[in-house]
Structure formats: structure tokens, C-alpha cells
C-alpha atoms as a PDB file:
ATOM      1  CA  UNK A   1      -5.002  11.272 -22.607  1.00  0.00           C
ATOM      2  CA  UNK A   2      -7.688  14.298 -22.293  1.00  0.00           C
ATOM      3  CA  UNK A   3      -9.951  14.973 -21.433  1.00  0.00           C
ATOM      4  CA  UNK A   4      -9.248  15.745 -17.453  1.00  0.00           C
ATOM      5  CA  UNK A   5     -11.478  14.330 -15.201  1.00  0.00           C
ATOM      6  CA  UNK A   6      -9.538  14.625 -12.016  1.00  0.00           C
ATOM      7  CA  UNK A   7      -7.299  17.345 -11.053  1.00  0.00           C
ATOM      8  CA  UNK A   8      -5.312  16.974  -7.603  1.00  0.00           C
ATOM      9  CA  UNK A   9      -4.526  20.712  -6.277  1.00  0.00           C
ATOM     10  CA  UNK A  10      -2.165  20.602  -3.322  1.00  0.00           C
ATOM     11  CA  UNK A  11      -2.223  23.316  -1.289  1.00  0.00           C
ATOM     12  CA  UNK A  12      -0.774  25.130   1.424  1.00  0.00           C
ATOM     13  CA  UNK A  13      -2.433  28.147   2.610  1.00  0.00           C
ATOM     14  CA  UNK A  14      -0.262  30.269   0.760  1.00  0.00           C
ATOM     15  CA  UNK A  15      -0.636  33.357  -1.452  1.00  0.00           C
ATOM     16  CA  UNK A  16       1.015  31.388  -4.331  1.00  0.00           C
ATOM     17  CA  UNK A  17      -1.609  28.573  -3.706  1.00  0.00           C
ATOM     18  CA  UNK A  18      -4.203  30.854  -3.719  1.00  0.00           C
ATOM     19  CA  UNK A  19      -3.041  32.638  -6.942  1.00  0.00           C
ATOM     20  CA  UNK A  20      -3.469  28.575  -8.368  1.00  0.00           C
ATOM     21  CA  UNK A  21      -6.915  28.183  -6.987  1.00  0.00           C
ATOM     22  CA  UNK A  22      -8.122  30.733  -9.395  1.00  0.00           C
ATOM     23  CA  UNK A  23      -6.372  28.476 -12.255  1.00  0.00           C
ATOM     24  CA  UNK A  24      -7.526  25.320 -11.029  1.00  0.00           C
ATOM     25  CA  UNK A  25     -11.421  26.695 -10.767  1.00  0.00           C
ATOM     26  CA  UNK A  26     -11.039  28.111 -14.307  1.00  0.00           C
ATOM     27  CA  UNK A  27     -10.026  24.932 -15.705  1.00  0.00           C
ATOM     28  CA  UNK A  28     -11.692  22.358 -13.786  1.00  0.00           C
ATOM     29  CA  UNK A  29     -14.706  24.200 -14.687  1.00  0.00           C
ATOM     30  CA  UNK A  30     -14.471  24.453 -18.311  1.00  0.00           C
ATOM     31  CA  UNK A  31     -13.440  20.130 -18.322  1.00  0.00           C
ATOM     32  CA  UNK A  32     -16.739  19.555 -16.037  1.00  0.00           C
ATOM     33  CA  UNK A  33     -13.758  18.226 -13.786  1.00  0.00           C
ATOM     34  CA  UNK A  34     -13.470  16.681 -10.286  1.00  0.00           C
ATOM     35  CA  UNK A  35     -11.027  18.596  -7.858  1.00  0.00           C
ATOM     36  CA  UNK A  36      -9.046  17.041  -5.054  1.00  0.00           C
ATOM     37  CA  UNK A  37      -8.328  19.516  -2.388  1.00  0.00           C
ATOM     38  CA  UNK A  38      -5.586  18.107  -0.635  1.00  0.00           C
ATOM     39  CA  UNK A  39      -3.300  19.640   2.245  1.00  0.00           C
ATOM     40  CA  UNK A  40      -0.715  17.423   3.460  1.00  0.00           C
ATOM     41  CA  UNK A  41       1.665  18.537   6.971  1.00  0.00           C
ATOM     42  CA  UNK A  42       4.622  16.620   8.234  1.00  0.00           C
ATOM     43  CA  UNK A  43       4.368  15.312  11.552  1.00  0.00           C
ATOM     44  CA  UNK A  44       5.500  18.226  14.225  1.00  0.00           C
ATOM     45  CA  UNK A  45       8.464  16.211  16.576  1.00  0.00           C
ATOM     46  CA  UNK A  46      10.668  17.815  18.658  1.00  0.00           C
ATOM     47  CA  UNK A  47      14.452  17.197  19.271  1.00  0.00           C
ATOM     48  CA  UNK A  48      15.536  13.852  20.419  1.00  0.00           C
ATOM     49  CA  UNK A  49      16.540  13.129  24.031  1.00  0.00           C
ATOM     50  CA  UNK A  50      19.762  11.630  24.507  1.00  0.00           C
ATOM     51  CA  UNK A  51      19.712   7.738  23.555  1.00  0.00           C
ATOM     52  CA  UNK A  52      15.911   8.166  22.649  1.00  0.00           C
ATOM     53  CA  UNK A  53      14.315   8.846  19.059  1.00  0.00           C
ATOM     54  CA  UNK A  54      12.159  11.573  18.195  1.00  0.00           C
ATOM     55  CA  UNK A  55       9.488  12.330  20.263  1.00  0.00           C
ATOM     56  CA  UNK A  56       5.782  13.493  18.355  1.00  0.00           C
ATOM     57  CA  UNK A  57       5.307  17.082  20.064  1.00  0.00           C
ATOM     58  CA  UNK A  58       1.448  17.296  18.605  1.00  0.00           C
ATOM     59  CA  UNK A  59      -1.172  14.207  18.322  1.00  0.00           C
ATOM     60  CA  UNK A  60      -1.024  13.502  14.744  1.00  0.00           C
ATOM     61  CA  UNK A  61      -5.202  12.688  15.150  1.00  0.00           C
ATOM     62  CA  UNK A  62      -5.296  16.300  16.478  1.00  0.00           C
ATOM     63  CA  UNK A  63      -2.974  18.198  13.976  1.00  0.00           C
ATOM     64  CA  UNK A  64      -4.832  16.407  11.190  1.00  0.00           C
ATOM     65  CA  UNK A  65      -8.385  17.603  12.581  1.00  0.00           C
ATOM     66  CA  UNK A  66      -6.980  21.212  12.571  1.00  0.00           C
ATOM     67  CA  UNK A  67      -5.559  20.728   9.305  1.00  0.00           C
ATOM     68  CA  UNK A  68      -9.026  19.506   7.777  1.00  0.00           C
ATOM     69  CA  UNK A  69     -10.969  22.118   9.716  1.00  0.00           C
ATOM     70  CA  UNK A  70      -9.239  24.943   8.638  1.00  0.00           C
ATOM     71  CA  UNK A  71      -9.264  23.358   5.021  1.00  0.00           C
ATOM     72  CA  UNK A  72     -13.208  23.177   4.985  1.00  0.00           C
ATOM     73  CA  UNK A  73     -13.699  26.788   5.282  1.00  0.00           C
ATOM     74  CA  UNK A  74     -10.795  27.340   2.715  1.00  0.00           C
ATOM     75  CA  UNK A  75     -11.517  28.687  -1.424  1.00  0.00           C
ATOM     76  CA  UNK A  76     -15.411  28.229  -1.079  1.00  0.00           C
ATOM     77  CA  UNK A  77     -15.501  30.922  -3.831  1.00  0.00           C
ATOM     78  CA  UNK A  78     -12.295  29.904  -5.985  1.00  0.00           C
ATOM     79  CA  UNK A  79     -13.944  26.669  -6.380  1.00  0.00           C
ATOM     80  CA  UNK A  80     -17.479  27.449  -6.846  1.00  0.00           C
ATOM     81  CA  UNK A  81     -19.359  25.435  -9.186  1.00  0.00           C
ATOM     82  CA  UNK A  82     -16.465  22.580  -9.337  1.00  0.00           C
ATOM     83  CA  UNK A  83     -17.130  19.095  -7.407  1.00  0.00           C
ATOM     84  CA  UNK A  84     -14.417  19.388  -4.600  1.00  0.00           C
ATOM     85  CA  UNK A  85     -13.192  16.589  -2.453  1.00  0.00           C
ATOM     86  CA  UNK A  86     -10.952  17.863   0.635  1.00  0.00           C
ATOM     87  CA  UNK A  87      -8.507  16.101   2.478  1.00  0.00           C
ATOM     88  CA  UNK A  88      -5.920  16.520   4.847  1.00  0.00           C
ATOM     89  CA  UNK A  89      -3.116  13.914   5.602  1.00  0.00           C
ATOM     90  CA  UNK A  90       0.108  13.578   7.989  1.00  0.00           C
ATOM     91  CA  UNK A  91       2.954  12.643   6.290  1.00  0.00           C
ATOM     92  CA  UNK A  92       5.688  13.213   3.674  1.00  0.00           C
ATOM     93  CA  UNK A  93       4.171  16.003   1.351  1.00  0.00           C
ATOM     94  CA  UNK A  94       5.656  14.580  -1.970  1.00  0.00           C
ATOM     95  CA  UNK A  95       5.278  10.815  -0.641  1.00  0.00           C
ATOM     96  CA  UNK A  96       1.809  11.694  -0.267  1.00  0.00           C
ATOM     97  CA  UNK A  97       0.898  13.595  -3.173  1.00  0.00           C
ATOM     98  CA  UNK A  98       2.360  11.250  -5.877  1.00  0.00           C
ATOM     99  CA  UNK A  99       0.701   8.125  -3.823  1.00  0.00           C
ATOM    100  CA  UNK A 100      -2.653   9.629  -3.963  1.00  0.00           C
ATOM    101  CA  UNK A 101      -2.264  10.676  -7.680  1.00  0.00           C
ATOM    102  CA  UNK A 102      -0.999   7.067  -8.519  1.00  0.00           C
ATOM    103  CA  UNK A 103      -3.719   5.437  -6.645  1.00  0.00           C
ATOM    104  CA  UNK A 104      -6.424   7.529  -7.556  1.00  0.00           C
ATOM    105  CA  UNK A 105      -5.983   7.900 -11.106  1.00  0.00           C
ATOM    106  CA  UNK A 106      -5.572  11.365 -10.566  1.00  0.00           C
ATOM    107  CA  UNK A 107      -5.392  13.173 -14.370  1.00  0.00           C
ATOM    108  CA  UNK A 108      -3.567  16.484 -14.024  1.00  0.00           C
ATOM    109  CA  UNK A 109      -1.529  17.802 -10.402  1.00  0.00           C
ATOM    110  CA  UNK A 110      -1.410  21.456 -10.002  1.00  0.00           C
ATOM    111  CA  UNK A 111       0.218  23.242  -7.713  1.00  0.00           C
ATOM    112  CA  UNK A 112       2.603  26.430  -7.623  1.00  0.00           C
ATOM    113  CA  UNK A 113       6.286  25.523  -6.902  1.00  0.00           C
ATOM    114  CA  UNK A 114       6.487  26.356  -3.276  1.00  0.00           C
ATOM    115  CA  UNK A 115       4.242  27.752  -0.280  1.00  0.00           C
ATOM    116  CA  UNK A 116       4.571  29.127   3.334  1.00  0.00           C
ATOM    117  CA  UNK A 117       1.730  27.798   5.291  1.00  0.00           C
ATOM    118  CA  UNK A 118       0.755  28.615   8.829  1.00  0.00           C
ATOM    119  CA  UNK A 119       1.043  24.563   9.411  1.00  0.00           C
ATOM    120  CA  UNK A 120       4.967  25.103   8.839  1.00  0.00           C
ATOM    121  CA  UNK A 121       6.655  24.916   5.680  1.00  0.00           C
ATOM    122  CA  UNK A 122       4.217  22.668   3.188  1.00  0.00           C
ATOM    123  CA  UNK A 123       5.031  23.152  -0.130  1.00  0.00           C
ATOM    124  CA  UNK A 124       8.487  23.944  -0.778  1.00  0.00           C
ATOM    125  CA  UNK A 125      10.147  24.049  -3.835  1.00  0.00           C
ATOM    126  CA  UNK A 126      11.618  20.490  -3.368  1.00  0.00           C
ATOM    127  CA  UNK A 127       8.850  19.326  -2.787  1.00  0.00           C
ATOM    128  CA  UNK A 128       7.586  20.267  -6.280  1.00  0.00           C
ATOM    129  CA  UNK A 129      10.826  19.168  -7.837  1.00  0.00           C
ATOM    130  CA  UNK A 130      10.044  15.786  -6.572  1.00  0.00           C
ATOM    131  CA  UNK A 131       6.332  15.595  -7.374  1.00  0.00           C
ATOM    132  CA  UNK A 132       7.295  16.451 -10.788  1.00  0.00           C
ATOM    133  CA  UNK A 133       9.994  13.681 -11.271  1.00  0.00           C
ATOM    134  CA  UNK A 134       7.649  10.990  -8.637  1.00  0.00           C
ATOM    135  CA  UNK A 135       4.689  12.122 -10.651  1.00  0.00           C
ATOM    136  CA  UNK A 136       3.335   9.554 -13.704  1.00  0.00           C
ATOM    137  CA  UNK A 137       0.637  11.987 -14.890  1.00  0.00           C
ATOM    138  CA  UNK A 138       1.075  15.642 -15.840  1.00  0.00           C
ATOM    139  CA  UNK A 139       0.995  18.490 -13.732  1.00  0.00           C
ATOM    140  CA  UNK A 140       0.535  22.231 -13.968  1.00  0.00           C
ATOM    141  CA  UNK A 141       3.306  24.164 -11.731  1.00  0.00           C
ATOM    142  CA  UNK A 142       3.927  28.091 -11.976  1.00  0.00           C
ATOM    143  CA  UNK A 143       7.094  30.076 -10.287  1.00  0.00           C
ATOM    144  CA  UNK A 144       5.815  33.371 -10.159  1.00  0.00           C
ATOM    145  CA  UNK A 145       1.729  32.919 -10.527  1.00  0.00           C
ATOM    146  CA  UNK A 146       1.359  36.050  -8.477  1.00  0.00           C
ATOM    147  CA  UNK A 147       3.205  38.102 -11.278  1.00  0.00           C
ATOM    148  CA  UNK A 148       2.004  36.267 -14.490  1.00  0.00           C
ATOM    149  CA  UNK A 149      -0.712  38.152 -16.338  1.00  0.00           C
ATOM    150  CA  UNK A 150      -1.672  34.803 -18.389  1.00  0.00           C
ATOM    151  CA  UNK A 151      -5.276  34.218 -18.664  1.00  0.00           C
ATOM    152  CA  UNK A 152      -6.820  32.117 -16.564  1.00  0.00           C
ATOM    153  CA  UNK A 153      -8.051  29.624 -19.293  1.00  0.00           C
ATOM    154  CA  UNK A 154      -4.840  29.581 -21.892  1.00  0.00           C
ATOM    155  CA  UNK A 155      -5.843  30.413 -25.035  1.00  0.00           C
ATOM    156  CA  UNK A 156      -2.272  30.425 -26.802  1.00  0.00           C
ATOM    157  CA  UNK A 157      -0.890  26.883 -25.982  1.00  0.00           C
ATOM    158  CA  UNK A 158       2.877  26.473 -27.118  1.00  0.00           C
ATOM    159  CA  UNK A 159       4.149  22.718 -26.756  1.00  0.00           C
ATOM    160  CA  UNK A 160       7.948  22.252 -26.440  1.00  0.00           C
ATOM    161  CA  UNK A 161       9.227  19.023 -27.477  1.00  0.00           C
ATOM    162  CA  UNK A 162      13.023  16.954 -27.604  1.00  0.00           C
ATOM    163  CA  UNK A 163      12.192  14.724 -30.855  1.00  0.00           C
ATOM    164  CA  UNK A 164      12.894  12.001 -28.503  1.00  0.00           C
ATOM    165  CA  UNK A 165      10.022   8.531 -29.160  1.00  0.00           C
ATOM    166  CA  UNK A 166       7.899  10.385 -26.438  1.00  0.00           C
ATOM    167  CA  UNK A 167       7.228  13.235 -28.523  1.00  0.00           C
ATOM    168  CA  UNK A 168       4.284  11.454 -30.243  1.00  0.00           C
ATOM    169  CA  UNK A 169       2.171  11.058 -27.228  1.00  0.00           C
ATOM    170  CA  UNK A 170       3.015  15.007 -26.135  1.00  0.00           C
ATOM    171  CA  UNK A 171       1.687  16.109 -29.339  1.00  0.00           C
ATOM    172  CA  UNK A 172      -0.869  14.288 -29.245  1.00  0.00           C
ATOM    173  CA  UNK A 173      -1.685  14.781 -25.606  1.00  0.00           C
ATOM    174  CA  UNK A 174      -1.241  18.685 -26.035  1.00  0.00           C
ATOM    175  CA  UNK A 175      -3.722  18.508 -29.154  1.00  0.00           C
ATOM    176  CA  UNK A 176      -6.504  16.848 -27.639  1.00  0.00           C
ATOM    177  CA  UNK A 177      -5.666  19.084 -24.710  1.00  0.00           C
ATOM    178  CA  UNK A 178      -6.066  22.361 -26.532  1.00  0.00           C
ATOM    179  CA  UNK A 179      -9.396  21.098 -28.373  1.00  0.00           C
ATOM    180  CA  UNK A 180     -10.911  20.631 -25.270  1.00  0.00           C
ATOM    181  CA  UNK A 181      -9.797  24.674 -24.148  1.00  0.00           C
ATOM    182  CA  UNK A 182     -10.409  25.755 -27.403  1.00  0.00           C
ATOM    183  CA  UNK A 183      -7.043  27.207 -27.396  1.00  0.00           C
ATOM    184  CA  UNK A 184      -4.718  27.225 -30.444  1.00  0.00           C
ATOM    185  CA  UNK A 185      -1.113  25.394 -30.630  1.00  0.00           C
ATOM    186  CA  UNK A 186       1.877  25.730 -31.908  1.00  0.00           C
ATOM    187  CA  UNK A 187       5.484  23.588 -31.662  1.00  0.00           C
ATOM    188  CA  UNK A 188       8.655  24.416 -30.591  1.00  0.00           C
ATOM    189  CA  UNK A 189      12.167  22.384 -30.877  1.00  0.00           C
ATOM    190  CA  UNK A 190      15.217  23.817 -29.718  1.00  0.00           C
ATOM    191  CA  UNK A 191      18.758  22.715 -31.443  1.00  0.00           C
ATOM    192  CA  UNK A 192      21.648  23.243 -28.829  1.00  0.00           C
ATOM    193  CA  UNK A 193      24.517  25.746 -30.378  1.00  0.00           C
ATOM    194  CA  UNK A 194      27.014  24.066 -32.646  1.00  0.00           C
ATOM    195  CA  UNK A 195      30.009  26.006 -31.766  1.00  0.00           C
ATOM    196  CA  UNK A 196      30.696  29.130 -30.404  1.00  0.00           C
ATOM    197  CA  UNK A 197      32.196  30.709 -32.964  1.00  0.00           C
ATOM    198  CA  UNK A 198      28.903  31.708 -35.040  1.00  0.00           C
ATOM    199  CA  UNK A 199      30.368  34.480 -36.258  1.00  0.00           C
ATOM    200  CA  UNK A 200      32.420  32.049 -39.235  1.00  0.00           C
ATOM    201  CA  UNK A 201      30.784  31.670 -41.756  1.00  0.00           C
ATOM    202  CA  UNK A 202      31.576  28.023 -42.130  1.00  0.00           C
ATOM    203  CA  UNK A 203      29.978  27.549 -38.768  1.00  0.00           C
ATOM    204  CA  UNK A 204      27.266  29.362 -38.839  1.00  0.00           C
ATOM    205  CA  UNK A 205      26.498  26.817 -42.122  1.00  0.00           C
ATOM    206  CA  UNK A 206      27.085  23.808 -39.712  1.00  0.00           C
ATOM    207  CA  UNK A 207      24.937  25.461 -37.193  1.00  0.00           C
ATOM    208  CA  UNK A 208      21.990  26.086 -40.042  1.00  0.00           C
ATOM    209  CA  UNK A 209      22.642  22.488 -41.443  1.00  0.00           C
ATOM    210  CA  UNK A 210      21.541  21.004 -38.167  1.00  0.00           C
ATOM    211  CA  UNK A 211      18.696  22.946 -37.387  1.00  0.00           C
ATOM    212  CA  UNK A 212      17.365  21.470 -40.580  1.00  0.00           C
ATOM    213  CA  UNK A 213      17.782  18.029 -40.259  1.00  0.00           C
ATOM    214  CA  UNK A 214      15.948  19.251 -36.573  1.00  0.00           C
ATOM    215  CA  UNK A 215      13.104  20.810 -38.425  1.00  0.00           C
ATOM    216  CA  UNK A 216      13.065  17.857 -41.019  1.00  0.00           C
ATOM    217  CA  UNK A 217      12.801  15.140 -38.022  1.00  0.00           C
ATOM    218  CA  UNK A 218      10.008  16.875 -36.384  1.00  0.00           C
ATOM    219  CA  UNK A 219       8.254  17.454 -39.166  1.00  0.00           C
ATOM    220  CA  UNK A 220       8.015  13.649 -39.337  1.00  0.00           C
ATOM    221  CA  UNK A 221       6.970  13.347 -35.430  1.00  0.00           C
ATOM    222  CA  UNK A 222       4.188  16.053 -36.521  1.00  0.00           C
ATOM    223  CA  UNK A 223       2.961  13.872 -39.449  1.00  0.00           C
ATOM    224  CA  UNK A 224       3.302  10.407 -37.600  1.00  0.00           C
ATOM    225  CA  UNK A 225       1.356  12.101 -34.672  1.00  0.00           C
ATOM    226  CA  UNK A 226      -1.460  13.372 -36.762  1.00  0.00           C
ATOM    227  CA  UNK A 227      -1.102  17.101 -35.152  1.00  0.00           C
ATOM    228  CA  UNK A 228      -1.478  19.820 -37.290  1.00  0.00           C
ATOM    229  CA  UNK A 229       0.143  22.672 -35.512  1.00  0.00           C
ATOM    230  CA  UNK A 230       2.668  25.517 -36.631  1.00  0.00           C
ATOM    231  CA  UNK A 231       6.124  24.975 -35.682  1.00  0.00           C
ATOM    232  CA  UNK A 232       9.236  26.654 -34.854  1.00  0.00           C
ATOM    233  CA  UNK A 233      12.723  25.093 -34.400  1.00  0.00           C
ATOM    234  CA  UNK A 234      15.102  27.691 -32.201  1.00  0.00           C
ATOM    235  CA  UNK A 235      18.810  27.839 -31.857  1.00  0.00           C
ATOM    236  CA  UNK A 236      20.172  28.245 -28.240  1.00  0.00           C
ATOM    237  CA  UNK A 237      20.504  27.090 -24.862  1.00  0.00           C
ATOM    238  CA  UNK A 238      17.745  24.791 -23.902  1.00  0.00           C
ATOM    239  CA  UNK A 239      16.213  26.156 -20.768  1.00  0.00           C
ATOM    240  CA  UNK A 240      16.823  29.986 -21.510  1.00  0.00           C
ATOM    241  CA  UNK A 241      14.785  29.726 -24.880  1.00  0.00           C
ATOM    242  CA  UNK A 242      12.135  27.682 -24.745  1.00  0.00           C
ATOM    243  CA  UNK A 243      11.250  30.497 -21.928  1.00  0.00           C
ATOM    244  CA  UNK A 244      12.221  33.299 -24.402  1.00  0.00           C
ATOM    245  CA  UNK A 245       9.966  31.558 -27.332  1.00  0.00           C
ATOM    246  CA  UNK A 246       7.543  31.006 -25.194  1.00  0.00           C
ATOM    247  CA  UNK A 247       7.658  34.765 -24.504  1.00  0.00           C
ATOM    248  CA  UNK A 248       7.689  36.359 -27.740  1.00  0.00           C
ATOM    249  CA  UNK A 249       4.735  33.998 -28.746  1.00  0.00           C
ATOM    250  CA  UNK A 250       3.399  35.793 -26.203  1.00  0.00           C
ATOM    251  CA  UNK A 251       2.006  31.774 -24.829  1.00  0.00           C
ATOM    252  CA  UNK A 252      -0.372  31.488 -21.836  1.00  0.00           C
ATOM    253  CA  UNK A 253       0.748  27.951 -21.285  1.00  0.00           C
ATOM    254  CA  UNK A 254       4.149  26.755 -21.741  1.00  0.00           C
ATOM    255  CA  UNK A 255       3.641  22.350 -22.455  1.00  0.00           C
ATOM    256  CA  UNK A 256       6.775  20.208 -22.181  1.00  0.00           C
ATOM    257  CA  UNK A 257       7.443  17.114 -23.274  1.00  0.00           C
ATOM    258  CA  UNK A 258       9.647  15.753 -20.416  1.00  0.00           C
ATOM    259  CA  UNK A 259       8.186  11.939 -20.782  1.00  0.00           C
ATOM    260  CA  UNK A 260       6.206  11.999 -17.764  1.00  0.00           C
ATOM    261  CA  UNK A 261       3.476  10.121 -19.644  1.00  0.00           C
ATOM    262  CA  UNK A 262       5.820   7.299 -20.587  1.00  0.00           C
ATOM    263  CA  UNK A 263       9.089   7.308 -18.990  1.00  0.00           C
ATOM    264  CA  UNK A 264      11.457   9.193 -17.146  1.00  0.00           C
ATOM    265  CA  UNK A 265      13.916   9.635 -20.497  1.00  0.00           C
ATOM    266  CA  UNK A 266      12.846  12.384 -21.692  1.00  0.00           C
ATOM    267  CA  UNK A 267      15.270  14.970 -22.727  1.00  0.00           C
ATOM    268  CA  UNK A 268      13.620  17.715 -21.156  1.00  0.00           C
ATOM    269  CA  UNK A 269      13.759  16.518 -17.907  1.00  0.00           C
ATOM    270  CA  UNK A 270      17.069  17.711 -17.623  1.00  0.00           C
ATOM    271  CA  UNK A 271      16.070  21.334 -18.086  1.00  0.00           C
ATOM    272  CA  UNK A 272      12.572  21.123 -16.782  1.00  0.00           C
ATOM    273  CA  UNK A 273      12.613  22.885 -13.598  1.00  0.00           C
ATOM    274  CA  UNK A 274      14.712  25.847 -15.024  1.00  0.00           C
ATOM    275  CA  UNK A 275      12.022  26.071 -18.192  1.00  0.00           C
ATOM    276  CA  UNK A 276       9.736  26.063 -14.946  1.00  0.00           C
ATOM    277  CA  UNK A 277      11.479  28.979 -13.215  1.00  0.00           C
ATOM    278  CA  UNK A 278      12.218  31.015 -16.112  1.00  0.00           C
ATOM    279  CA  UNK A 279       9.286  30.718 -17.922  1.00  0.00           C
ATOM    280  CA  UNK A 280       7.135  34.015 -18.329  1.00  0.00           C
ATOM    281  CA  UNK A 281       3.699  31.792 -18.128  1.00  0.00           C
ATOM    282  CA  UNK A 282       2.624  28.962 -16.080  1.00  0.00           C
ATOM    283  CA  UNK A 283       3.774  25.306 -17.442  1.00  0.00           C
ATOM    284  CA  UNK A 284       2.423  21.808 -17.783  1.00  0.00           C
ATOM    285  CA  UNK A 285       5.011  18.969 -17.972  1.00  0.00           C
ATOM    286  CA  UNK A 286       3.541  16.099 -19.499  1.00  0.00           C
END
């Protein structure tokens, strides 16, 4: 759990990756953390002749010297002050990413959710979607960075959880998380609608009596975690508000709890990368 010590930022040449440098300096900054600059490009082939396989159009030694060039002279200021390791690699973008963070005990992956790079396409959004299921640490993502007026260090942290056995570590991830930012935290738990016929009063009562036993249960996570944060349990659609909580909190960081730090069960996996789109502030799934 926090505190970060090694960020991996993937990037792509993009204005969205860009946008993220500016996050990933902020923060890797403020955790005296180590930053991984790392551009990965697929090898360039051309179209197979008949009864032959793909043929390599570029030398892979010479696309990857290019690649690292051009990355050495890339967000000198972005990344002022931060300890920066740069890469570049041939391969499978999400192969390569989730390796890396795997094998080098990478802490937190950050990256927007897609990129146009001059190398190609690098970063696209499936290639985010599959970092963030590969992935076995957290990672920051953001849909529309370029539009988001959060701050660049979040100050208003709101952690989104399922009440499923995972939710401990979240909280407890999120809380140590937040100490270290000095940021303040608060919990969210969405109940799925009943029925939709709210408008009878009978069901509206069913609908009420559930959201209680909700509240009651995650009350208990919250004690048995040891967090002490304010929480809030919603009525709706999953995806649509946990974005619309997160925007009336007016939340510079959006936290889910999609089991990332445990297992793949998590019940906000299903939703995660519509949270992700929807969400009015950049989001960490842990």
C-alpha cells in the first residue's frame, strides 16, 4: 500500500499524454517518487506476400533508436525535479506495459485512455482497457484530461466502493493514499434501483429498506477497516452515478474499488471503464 515509490507513465507523444505529464510531475513530486518514462511502438510490417508471412518494413534496432531519441528530448520541464528513467521498447503496448509494471514492482500506472502518436497509433483506448484489467497495481487513467479543471494534486479524494471482501484494502489503500496528499476523503456506495416503479409508495419503501441494510454493511467495512471518512450511499445506475456523485462533491479524484489489488472480482470492474469515461475528474482504479 502507499506510499508510491514508482510510478510507470506510458506515453505517446500525444496532447492527452502531455496533459498527464503535468499530473504525473505534480504527484511524483509531492511522494519524492521515481518515474518510468516509457514509450512502447508495435513493430511497423507491411502486407504479406502470397504464401509468405509478414515481412518487418523498418529495423526494429532502428525504430527503437528513433523512438528513444525522440523520447530523451521529450517533458524535460513536466518532469523537472522528479528522478526519470526513459525507455523505449518494440512490442505489444499493453503486453509491455503490464510486464514491466509486474516485473518492476511498479506502484501506480498512469496514463490517459488513448493517444495519437507520430510513431502510429500507441495508446489507444484498448490498450488502456487492457492495462487496466492486465494490471495488478493501481493506475491513474483520465478520458478527457485536456477538459478537466481538477487540480493537479487532488485535494478532494472520493473513494467508490462495491461492499464486496476487497473493500477493506481500498479503504485502506485510499486512506493512507490521501494522508500522504494531504487531501480529504469521503465514501461512496451505490445501491442498484429496486424497481422501476418508484413512484409506489410501497416501492419506494423497498427501495429505502435496501439502501439501509447498504449503508448498515458499509458502515461495518468502514469500522473493520479502521477509516474514518464521511460516507454517502446513492440510489441509481452504477456507472452514471458514481460519475454524478463524484460531480456534485465537486471530487478531484474519483478512487474505485475494482479489486485490482487483490483479484479480478471486484464488482466494479464491470462498470469501470464507463465510471472512467463519464467521470467529470481523473480516476484511480485500485
Amino acid at each position: 500500500m502507499p506510499s508510491i515509490q514508482h510510478i510507470l507513465f506510458p506515453f505517446d507523444f500525444s496532447t492527452a499524454g502531455s496533459r498527464t505529464s503535468l499530473y504525473v510531475g505534480a504527484l511524483a513530486n509531492r511522494l519524492h517518487a521515481k518515474v518510468t518514462l516509457m514509450s512502447v511502438v508495435p513493430p511497423i510490417w507491411n502486407e504479406p506476400l502470397a504464401g509468405m508471412g509478414p515481412v518487418v518494413v523498418q529495423d526494429p534496432d532502428e525504430l527503437n533508436r528513433e523512438l528513444k531519441t525522440r523520447l530523451d528530448q521529450t517533458l524535460t520541464q513536466e518532469l523537472s525535479g522528479v528522478e526519470v528513467d526513459r525507455i523505449a521498447v518494440i512490442g505489444d503496448p499493453a503486453v509491455q506495459i503490464t510486464e514491466f509494471a509486474h516485473n518492476q514492482k511498479v506502484d501506480l500506472i498512469m496514463m490517459p485512455t488513448h493517444g495519437f502518436g507520430l510513431f502510429r497509433n500507441l495508446l489507444l483506448g484498448s490498450v488502456t482497457a487492457k492495462v487496466l484489467h492486465d494490471s495488478m497495481c493501481p493506475a491513474w487513467t483520465s478520458a478527457h484530461a485536456e477538459k478537466q479543471e481538477s487540480p493537479l494534486l487532488p485535494q478532494k479524494v472520493l473513494c467508490a466502493i462495491d461492499g464486496s471482501s476487497e473493500s477493506i484494502t481500498v479503504l485502506q489503500w485510499a486512506a493512507e493514499f490521501c494522508r500522504d496528499l494531504g487531501a480529504s476523503l469521503n465514501v461512496l456506495h451505490v445501491v442498484g434501483p429496486a424497481s422501476d416503479l418508484l413512484s409506489i409508495p410501497s416501492e419506494r419503501e423497498l427501495q429505502e429498506n435496501l439502501r439501509q441494510a447498504a449503508r448498515k454493511h458499509i458502515e461495518e467495512i468502514l469500522k473493520s477497516s479502521g477509516v474514518d471518512a464521511p460516507l454517502r450511499v446513492a440510489v441509481g445506475v452504477v456507472a452514471a452515478t458514481i460519475a454524478e456523485e463524484a460531480r456534485q462533491e465537486r471530487a478531484h479524484l474519483l478512487l474505485l474499488g475494482c479489486g485490482s489489488l487483490q483479484s479480478k472480482m471486484g464488482r466494479l470492474r464491470t462498470h469501470e471503464y464507463g465510471i472512467i469515461q463519464s467521470s467529470p475528474c481523473p480516476v484511480v482504479s485500485v
